[in-house]
N, C-alpha and C. Protein backbone atom coordinates (compact mmCIF):
# COMPACT_ATOMS: atom_id res chain seq x y z
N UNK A 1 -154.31 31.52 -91.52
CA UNK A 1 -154.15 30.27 -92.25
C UNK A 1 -153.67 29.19 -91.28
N UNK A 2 -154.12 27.80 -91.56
CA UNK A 2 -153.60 26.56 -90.68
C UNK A 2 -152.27 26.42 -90.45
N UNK A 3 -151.82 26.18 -89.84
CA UNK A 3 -150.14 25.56 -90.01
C UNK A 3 -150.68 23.82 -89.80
N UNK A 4 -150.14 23.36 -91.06
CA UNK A 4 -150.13 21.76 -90.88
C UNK A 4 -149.08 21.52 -90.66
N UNK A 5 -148.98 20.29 -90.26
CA UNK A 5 -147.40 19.49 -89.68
C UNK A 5 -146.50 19.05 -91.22
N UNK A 6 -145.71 18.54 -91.22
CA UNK A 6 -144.98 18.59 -92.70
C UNK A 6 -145.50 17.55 -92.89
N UNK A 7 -145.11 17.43 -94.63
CA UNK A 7 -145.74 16.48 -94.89
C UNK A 7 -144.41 15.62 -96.30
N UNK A 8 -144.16 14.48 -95.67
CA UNK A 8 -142.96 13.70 -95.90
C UNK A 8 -143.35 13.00 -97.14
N UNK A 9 -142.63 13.32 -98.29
CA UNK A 9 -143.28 12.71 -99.56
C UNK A 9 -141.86 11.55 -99.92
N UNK A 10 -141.70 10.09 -100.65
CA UNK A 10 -140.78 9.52 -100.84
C UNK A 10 -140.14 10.10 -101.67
N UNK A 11 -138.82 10.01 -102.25
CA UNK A 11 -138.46 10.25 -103.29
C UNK A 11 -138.62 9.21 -104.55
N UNK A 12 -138.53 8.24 -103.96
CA UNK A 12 -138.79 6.82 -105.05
C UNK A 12 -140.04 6.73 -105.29
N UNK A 13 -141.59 7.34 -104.62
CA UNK A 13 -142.61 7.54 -105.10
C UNK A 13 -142.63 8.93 -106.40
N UNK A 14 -142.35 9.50 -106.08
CA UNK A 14 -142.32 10.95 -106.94
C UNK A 14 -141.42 10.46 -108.79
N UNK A 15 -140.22 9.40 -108.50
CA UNK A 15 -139.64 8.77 -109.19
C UNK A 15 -140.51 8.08 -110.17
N UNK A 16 -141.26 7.12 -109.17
CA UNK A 16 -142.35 6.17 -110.03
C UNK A 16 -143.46 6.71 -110.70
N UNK A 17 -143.60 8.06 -110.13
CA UNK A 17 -144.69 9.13 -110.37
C UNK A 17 -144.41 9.22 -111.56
N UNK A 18 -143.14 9.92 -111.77
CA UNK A 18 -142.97 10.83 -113.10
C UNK A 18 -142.58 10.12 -114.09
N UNK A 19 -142.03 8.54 -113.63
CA UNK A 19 -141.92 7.73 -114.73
C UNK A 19 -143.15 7.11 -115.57
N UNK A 20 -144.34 7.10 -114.76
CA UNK A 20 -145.70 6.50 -114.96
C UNK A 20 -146.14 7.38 -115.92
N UNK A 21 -146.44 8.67 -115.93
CA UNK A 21 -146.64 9.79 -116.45
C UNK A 21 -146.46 10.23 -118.17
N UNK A 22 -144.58 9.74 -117.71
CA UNK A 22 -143.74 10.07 -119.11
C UNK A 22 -143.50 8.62 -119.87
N UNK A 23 -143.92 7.35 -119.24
CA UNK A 23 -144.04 6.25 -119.90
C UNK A 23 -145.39 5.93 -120.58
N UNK A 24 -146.34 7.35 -119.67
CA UNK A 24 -148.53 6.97 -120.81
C UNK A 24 -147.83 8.12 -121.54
N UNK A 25 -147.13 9.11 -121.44
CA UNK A 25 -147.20 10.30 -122.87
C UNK A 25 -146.70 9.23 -124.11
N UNK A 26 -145.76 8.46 -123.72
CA UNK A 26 -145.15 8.21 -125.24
C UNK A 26 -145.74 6.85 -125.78
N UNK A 27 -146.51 6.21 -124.60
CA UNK A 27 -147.71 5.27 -125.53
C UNK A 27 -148.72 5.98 -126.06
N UNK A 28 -149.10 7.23 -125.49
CA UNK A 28 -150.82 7.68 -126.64
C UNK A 28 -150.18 8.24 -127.24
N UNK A 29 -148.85 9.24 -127.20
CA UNK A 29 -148.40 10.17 -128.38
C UNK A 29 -147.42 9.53 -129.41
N UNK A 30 -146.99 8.35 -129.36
CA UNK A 30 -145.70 7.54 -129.96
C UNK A 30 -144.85 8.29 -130.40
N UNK A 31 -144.42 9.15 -129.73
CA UNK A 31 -143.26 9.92 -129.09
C UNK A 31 -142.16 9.83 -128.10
N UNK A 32 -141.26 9.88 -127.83
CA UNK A 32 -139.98 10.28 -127.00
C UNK A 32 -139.06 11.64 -126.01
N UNK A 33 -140.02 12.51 -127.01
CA UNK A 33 -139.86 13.68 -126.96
C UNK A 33 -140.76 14.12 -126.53
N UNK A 34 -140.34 15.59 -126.86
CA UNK A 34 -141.41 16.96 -126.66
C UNK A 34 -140.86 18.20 -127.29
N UNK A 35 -142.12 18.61 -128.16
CA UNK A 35 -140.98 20.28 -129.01
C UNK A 35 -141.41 21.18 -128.07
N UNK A 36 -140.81 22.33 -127.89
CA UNK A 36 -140.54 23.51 -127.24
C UNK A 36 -140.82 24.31 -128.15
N UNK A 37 -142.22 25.41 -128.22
CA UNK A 37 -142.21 26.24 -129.25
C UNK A 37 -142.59 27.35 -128.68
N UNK A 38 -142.41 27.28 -127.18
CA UNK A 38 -142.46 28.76 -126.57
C UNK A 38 -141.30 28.94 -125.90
N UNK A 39 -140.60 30.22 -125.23
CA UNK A 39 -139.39 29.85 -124.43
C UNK A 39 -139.45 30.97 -123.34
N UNK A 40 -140.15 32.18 -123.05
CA UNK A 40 -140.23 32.80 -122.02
C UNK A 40 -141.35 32.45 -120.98
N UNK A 41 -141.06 32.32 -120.21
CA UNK A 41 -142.51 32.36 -118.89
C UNK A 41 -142.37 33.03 -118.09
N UNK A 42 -143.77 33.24 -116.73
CA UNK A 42 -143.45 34.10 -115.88
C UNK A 42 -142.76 33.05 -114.57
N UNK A 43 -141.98 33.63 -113.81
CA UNK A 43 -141.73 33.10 -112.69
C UNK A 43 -141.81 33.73 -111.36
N UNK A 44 -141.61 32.99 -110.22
CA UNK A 44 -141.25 33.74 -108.56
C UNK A 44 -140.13 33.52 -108.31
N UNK A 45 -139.46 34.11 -108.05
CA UNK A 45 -138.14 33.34 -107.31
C UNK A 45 -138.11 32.54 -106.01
N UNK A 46 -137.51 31.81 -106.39
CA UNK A 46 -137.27 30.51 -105.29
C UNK A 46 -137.37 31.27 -103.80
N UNK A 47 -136.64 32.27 -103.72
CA UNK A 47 -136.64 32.49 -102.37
C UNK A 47 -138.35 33.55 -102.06
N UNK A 48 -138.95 33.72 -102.43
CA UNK A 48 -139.84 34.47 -102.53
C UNK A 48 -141.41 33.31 -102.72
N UNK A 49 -141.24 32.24 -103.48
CA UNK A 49 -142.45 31.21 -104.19
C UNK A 49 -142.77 30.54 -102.56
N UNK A 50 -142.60 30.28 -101.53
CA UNK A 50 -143.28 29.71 -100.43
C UNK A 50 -143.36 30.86 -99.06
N UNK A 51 -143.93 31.80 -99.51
CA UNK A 51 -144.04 32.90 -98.04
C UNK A 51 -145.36 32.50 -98.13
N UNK A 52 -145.79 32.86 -96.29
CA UNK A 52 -147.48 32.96 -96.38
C UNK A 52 -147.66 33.90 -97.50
N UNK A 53 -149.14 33.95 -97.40
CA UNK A 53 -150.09 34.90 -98.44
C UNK A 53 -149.66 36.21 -97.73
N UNK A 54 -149.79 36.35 -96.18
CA UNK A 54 -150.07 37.59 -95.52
C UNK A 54 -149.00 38.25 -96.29
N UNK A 55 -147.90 37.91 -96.72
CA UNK A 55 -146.74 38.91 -96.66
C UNK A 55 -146.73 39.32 -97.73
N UNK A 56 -147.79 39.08 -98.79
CA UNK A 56 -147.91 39.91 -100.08
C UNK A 56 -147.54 38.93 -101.05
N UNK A 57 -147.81 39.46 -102.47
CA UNK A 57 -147.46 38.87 -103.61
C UNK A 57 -146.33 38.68 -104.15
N UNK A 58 -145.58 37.98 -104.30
CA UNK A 58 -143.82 38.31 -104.92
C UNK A 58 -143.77 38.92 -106.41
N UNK A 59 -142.90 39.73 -106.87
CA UNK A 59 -142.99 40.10 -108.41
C UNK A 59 -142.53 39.05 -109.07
N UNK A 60 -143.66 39.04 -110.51
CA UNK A 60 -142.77 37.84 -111.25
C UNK A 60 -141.63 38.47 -111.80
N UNK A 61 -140.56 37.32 -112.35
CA UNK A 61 -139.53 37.70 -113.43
C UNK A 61 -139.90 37.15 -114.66
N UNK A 62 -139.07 37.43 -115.34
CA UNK A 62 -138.84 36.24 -116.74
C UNK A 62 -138.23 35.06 -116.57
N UNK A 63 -138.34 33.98 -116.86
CA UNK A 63 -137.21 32.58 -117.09
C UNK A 63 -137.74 32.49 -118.19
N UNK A 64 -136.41 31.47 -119.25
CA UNK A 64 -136.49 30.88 -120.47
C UNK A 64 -136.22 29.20 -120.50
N UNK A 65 -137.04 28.65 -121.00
CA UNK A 65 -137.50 27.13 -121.17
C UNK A 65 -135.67 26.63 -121.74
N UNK A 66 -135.61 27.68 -123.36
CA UNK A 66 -134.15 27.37 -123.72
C UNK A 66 -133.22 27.02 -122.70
N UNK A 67 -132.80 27.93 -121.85
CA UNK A 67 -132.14 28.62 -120.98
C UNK A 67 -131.99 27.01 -119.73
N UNK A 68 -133.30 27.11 -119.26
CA UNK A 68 -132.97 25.84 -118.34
C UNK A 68 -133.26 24.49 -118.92
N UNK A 69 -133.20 24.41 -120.19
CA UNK A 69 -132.89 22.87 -121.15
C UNK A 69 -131.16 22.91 -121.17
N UNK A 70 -131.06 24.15 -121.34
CA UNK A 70 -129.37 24.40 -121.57
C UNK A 70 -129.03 24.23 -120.35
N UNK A 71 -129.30 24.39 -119.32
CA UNK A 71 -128.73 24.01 -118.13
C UNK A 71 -128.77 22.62 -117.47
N UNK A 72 -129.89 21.82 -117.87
CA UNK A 72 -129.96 20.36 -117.89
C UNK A 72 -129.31 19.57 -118.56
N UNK A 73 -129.35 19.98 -119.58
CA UNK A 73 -128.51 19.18 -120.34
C UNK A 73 -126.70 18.76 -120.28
N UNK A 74 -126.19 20.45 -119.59
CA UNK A 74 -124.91 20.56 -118.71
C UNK A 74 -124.81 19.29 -117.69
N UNK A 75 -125.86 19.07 -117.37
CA UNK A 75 -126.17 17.90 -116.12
C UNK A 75 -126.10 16.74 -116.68
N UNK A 76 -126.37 16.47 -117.50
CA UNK A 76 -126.46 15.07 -118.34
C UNK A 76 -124.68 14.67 -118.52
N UNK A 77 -124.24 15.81 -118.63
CA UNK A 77 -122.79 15.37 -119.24
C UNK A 77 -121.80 15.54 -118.09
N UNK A 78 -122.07 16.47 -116.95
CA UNK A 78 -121.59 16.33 -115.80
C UNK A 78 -122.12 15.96 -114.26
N UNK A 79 -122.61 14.88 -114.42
CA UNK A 79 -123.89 14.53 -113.12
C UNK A 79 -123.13 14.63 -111.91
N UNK A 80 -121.98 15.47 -111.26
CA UNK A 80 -121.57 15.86 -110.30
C UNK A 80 -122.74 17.09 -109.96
N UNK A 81 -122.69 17.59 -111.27
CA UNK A 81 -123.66 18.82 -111.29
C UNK A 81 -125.26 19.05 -110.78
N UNK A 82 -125.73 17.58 -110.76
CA UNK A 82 -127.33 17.42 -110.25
C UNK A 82 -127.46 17.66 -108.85
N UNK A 83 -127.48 18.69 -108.52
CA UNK A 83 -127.90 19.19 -106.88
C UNK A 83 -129.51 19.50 -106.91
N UNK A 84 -130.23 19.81 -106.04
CA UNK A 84 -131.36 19.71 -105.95
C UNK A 84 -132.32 20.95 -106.31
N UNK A 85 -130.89 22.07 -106.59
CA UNK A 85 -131.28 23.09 -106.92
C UNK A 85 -131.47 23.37 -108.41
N UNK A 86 -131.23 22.20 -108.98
CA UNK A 86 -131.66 21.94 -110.24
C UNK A 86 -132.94 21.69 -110.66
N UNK A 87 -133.41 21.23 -109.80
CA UNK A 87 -134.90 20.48 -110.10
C UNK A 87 -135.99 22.06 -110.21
N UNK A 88 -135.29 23.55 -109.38
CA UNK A 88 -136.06 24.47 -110.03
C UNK A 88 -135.68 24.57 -111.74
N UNK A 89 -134.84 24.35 -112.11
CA UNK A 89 -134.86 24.48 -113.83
C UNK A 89 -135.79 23.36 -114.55
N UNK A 90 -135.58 22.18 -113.57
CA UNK A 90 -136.61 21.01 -114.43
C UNK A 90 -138.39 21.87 -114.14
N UNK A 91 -138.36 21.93 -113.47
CA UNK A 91 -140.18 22.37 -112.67
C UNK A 91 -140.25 23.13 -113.98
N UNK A 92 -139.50 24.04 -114.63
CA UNK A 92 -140.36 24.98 -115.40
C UNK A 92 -140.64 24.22 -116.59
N UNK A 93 -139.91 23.40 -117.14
CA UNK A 93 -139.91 22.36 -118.11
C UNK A 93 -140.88 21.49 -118.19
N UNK A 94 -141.46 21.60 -116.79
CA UNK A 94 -142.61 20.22 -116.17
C UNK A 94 -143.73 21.10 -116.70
N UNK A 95 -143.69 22.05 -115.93
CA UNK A 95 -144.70 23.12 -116.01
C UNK A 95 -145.61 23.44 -117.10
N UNK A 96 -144.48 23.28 -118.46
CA UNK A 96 -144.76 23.28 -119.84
C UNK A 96 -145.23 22.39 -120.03
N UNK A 97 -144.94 21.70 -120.04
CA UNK A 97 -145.11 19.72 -120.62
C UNK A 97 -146.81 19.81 -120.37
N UNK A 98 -147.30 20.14 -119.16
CA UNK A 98 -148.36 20.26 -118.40
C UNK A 98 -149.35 20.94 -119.07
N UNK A 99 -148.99 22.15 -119.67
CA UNK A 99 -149.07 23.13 -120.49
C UNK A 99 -149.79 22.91 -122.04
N UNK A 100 -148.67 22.06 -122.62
CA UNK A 100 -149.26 21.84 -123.66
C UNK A 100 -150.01 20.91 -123.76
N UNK A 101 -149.69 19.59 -122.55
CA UNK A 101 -150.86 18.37 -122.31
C UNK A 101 -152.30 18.82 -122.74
N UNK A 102 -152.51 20.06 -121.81
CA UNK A 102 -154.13 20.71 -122.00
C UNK A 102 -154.49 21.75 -123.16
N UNK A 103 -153.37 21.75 -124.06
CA UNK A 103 -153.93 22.96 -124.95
C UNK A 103 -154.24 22.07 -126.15
């Protein structure tokens, strides 16, 4: 496989990204929200989700949607708490959103 050089994304683009995104859901859906009517998925673990291919497949686990809403929401009320290692609990949340966009 290639090795490419890194590749430097803004954070204030990714910002404007996801605001663009979640500002067209709630003009076509005239919504605010989003219901949650599933709550297990499969996952990789973080330390395991970016190996080459060569080194094999990682096993999935379980994560729960509940589970890391409940942990965001901890964040809302203590934003000391928003480290970056949070944003794996948002991704699975995204993941969904994504999810039901197409079903």
């Amino acid at each position: 496989m290639e090795n490419k050089s890194a590749l430097r994304i803004p954070l204030k683009d990714l910002q404007k990204i996801i605001a663009l995104i979640f500002d067209g859901m709630e003009k076509e859906n005239g919504k605010s929200g989003i219901e949650i009517d599933k709550d297990y998925y499969f996952e990789i673990p973080l330390s395991e989700a970016f190996l080459e291919p060569s080194s094999g497949f990682p096993d999935a686990t379980l994560g729960q949607l509940y589970d890391d809403w409940e942990f965001l929401e901890r964040v809302l009320s203590n934003p000391e708490e928003a480290s970056p290692l949070v944003l794996d609990h948002l991704a699975s949340l995204l993941r969904y959103i994504a999810y039901k966009s197409v079903g």
